[in-house]
N, C-alpha and C. Protein backbone atom coordinates (compact mmCIF):
# COMPACT_ATOMS: atom_id res chain seq x y z
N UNK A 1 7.35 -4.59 -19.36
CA UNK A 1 7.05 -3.61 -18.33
C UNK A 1 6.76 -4.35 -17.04
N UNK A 2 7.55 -4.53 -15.73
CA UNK A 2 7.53 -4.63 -14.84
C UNK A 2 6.37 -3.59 -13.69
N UNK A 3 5.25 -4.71 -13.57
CA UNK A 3 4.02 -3.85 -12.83
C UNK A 3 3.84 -4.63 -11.35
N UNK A 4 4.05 -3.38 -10.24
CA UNK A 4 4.30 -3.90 -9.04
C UNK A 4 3.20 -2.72 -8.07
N UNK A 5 2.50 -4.03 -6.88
CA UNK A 5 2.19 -2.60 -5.84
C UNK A 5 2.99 -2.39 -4.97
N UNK A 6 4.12 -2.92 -5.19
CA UNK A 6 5.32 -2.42 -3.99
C UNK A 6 5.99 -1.32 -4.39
N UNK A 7 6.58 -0.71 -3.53
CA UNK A 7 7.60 0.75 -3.17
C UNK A 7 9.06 0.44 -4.37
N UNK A 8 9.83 -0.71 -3.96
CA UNK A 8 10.77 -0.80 -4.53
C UNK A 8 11.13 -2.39 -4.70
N UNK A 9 11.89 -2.85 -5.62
CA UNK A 9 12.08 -4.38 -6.40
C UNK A 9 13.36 -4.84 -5.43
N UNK A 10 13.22 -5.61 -5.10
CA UNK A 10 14.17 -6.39 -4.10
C UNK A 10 15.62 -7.04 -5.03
N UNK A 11 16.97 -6.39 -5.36
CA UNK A 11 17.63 -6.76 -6.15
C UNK A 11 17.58 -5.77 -7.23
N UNK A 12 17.14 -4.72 -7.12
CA UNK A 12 16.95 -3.74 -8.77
C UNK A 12 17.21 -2.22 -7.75
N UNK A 13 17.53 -1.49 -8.89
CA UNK A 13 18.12 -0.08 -8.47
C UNK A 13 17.16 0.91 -9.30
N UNK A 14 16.44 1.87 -8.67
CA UNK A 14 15.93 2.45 -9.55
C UNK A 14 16.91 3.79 -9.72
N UNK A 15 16.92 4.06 -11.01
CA UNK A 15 17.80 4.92 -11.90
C UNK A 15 17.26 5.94 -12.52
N UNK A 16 16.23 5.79 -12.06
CA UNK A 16 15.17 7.29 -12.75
C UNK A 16 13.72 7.54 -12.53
N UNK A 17 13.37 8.18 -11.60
CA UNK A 17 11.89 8.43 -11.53
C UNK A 17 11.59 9.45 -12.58
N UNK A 18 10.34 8.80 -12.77
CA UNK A 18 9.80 9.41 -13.92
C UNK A 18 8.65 10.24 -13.52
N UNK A 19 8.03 9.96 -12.71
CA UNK A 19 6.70 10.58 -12.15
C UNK A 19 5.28 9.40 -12.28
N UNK A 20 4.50 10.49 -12.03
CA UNK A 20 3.37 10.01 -11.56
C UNK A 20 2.42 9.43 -13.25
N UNK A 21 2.27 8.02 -13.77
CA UNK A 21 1.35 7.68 -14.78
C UNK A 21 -0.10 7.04 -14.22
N UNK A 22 -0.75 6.84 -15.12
CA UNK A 22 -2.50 6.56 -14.67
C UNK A 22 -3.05 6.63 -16.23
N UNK A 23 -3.97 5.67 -15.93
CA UNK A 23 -5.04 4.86 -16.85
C UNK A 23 -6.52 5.35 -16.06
N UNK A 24 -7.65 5.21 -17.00
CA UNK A 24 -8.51 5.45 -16.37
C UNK A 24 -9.81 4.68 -18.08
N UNK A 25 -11.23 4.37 -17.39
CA UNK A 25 -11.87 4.53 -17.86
C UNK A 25 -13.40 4.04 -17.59
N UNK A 26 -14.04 4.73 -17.76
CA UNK A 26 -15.50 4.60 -17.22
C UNK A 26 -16.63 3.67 -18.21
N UNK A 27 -16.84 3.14 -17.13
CA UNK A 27 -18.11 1.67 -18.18
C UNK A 27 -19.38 2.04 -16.87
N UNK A 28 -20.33 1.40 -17.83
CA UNK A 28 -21.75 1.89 -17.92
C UNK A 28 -21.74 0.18 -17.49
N UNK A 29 -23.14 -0.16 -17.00
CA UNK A 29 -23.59 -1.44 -16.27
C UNK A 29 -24.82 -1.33 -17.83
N UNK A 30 -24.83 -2.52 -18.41
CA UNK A 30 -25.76 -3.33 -19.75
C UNK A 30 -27.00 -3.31 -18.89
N UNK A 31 -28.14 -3.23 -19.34
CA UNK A 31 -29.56 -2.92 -18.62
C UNK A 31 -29.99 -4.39 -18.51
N UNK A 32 -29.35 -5.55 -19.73
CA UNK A 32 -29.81 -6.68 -19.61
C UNK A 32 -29.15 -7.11 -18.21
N UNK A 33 -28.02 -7.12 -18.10
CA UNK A 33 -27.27 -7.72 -17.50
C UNK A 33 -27.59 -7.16 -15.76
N UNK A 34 -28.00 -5.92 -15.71
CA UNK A 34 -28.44 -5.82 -14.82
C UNK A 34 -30.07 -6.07 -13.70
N UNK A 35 -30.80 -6.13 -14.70
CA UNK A 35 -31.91 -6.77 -14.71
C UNK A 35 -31.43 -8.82 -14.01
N UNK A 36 -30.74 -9.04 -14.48
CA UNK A 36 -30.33 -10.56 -14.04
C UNK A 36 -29.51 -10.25 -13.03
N UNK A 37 -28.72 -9.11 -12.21
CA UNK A 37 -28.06 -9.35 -11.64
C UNK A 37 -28.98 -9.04 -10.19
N UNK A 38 -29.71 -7.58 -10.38
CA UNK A 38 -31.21 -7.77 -9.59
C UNK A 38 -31.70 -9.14 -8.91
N UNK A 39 -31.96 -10.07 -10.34
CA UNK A 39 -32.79 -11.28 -9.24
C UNK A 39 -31.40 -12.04 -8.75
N UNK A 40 -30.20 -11.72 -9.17
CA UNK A 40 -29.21 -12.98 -8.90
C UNK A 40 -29.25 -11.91 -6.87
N UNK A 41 -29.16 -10.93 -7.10
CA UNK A 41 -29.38 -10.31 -5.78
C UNK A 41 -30.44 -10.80 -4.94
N UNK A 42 -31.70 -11.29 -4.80
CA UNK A 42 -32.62 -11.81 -4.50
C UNK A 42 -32.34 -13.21 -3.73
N UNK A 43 -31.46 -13.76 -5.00
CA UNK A 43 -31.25 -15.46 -4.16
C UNK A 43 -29.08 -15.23 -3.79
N UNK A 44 -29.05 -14.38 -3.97
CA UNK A 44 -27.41 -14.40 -3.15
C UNK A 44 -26.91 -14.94 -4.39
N UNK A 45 -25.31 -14.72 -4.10
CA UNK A 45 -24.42 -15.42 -5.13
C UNK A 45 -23.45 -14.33 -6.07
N UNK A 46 -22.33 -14.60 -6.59
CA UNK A 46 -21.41 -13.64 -7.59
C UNK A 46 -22.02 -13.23 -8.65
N UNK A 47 -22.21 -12.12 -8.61
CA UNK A 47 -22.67 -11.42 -9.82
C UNK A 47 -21.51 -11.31 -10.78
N UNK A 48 -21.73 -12.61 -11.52
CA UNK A 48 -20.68 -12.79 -12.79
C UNK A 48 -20.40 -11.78 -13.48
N UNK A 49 -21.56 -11.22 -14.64
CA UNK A 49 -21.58 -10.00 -15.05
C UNK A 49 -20.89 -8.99 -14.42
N UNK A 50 -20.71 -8.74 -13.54
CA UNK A 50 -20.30 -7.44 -12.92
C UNK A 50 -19.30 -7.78 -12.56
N UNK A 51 -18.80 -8.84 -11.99
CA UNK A 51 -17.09 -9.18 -12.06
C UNK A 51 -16.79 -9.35 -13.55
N UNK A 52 -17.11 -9.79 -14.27
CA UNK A 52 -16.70 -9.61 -16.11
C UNK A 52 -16.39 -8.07 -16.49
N UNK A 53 -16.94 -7.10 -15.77
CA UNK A 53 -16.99 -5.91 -16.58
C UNK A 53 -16.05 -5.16 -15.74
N UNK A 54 -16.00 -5.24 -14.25
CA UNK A 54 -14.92 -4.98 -13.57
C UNK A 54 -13.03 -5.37 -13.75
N UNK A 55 -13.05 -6.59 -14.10
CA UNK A 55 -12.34 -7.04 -14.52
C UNK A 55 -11.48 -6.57 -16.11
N UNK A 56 -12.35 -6.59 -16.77
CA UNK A 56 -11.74 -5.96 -18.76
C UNK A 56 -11.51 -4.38 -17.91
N UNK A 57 -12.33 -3.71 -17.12
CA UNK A 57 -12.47 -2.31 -16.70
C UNK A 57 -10.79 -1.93 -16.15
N UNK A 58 -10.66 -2.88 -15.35
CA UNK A 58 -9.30 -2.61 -14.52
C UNK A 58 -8.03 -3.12 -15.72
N UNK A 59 -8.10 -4.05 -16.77
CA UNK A 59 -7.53 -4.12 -17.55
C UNK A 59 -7.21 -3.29 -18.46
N UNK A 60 -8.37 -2.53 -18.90
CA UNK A 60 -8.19 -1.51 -19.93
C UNK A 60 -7.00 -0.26 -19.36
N UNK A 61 -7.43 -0.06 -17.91
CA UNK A 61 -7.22 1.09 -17.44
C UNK A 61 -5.43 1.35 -17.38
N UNK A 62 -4.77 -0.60 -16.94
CA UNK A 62 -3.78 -0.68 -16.65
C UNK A 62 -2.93 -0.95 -18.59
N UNK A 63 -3.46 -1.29 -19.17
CA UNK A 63 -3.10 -0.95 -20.64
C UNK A 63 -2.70 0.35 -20.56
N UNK A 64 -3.84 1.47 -20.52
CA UNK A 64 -3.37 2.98 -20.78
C UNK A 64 -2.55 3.46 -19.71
N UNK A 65 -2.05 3.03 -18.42
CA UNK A 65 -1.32 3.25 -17.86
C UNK A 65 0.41 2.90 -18.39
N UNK A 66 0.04 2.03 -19.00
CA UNK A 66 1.68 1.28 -19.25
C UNK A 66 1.77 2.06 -20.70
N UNK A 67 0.59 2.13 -21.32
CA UNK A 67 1.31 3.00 -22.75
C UNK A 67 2.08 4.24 -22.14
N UNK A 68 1.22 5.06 -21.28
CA UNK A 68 1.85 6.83 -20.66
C UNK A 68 2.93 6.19 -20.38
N UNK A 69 3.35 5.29 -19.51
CA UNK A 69 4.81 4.70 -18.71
C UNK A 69 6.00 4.40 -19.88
N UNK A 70 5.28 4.06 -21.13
CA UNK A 70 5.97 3.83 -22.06
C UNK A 70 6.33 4.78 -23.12
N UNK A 71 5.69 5.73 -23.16
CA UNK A 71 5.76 7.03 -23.92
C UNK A 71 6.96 7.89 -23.63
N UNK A 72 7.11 7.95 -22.03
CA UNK A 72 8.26 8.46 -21.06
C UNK A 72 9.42 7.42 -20.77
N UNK A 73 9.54 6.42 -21.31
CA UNK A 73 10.50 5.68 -21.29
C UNK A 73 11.04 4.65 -20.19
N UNK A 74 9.57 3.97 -19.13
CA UNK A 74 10.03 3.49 -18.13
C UNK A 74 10.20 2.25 -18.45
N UNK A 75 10.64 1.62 -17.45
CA UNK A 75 10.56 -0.36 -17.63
C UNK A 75 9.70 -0.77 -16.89
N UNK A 76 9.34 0.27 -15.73
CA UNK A 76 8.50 -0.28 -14.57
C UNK A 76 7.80 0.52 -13.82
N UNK A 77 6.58 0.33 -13.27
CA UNK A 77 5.58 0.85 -12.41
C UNK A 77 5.23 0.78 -10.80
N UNK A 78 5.72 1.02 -9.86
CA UNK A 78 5.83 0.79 -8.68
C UNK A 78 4.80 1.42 -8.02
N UNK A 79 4.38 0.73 -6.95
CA UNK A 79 3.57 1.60 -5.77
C UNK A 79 1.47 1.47 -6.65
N UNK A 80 1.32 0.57 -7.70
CA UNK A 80 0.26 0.71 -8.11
C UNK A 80 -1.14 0.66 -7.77
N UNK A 81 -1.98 1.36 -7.63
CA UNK A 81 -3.02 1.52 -6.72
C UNK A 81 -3.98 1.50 -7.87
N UNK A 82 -5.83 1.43 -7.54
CA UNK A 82 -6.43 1.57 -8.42
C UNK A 82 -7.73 1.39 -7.13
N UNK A 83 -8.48 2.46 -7.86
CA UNK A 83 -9.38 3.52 -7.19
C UNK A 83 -10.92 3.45 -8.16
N UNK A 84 -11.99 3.39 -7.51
CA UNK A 84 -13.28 3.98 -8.19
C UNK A 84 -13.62 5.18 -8.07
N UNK A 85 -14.82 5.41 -8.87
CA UNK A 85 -15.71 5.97 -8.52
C UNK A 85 -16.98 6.68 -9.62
N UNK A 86 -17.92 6.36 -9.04
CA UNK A 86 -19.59 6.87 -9.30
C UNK A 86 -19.72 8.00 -10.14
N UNK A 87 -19.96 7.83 -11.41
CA UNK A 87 -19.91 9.23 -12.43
C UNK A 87 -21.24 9.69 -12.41
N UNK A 88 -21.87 8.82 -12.25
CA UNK A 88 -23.44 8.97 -12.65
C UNK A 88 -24.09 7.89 -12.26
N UNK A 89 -25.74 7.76 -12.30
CA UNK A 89 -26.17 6.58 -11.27
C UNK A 89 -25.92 5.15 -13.20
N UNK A 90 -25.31 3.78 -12.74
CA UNK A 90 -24.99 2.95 -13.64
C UNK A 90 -23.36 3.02 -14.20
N UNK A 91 -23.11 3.84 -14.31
CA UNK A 91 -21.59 4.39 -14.84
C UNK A 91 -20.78 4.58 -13.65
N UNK A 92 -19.37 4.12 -14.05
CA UNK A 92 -18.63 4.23 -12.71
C UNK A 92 -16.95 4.39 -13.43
N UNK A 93 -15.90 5.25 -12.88
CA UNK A 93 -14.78 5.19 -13.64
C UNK A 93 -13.73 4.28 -12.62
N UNK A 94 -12.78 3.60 -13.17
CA UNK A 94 -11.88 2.27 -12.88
C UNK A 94 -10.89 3.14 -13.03
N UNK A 95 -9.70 3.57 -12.16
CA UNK A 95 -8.44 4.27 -11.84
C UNK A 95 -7.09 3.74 -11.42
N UNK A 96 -6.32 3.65 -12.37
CA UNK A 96 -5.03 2.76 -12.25
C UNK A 96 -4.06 3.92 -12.44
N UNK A 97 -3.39 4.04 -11.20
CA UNK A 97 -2.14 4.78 -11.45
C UNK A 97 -1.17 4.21 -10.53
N UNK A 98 0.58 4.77 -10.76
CA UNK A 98 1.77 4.21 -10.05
C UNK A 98 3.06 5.64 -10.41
N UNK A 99 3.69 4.78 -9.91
CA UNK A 99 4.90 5.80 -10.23
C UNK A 99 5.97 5.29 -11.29
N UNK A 100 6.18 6.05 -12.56
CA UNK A 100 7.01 5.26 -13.66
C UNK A 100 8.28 5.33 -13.28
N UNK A 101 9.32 4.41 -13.48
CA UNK A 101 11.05 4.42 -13.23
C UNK A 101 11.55 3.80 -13.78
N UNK A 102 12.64 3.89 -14.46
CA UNK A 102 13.99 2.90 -14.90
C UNK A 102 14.51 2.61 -13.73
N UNK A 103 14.70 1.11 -14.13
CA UNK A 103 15.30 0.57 -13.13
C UNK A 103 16.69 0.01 -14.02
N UNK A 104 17.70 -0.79 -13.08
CA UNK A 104 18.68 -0.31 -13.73
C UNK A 104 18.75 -2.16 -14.20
């Protein structure tokens, strides 16, 4: 499966839009982990933890995106964007969607 945030593949023909697919899924922040990220806030610096969970988050999301893409029969995902947002105070949902197509 060919996964792109561009419009169209330089050398490829697309042969079939398929429509609109998307992944999604919402993670909760670990109370330990946030408690350490608190003082890591205090003295500055990457909150590891929270890039760790962001990271598997946007992974998961783009997994269930490519299964839907694959269910409908595409090769490829164009135009891919990925979006938050705040479910509740700690919880937050990770949003991966694109447009599915055969390309030729």
């Amino acid at each position: 499966m060919l996964i792109t945030n561009i419009e169209v593949i330089p050398g490829r023909k697309i042969v079939k839009h398929l429509g609109l697919v998307q992944g999604s899924t919402v993670r909760a922040k670990h109370v330990g982990k946030d408690i350490l990220a608190g003082l890591k806030n205090i003295v500055g610096g990457e909150l590891k933890s929270y890039t760790e969970l962001l990271n598997e988050s946007r992974e998961q999301a783009v997994e269930r995106m490519v299964k839907q893409a694959e269910a409908i029969g595409a090769n490829a995902i164009l135009n891919v964007r990925f979006s938050t947002s705040s479910i509740t105070q700690g919880a937050a949902e990770l949003f991966a969607y694109g447009t599915a197509v055969v390309l030729e």
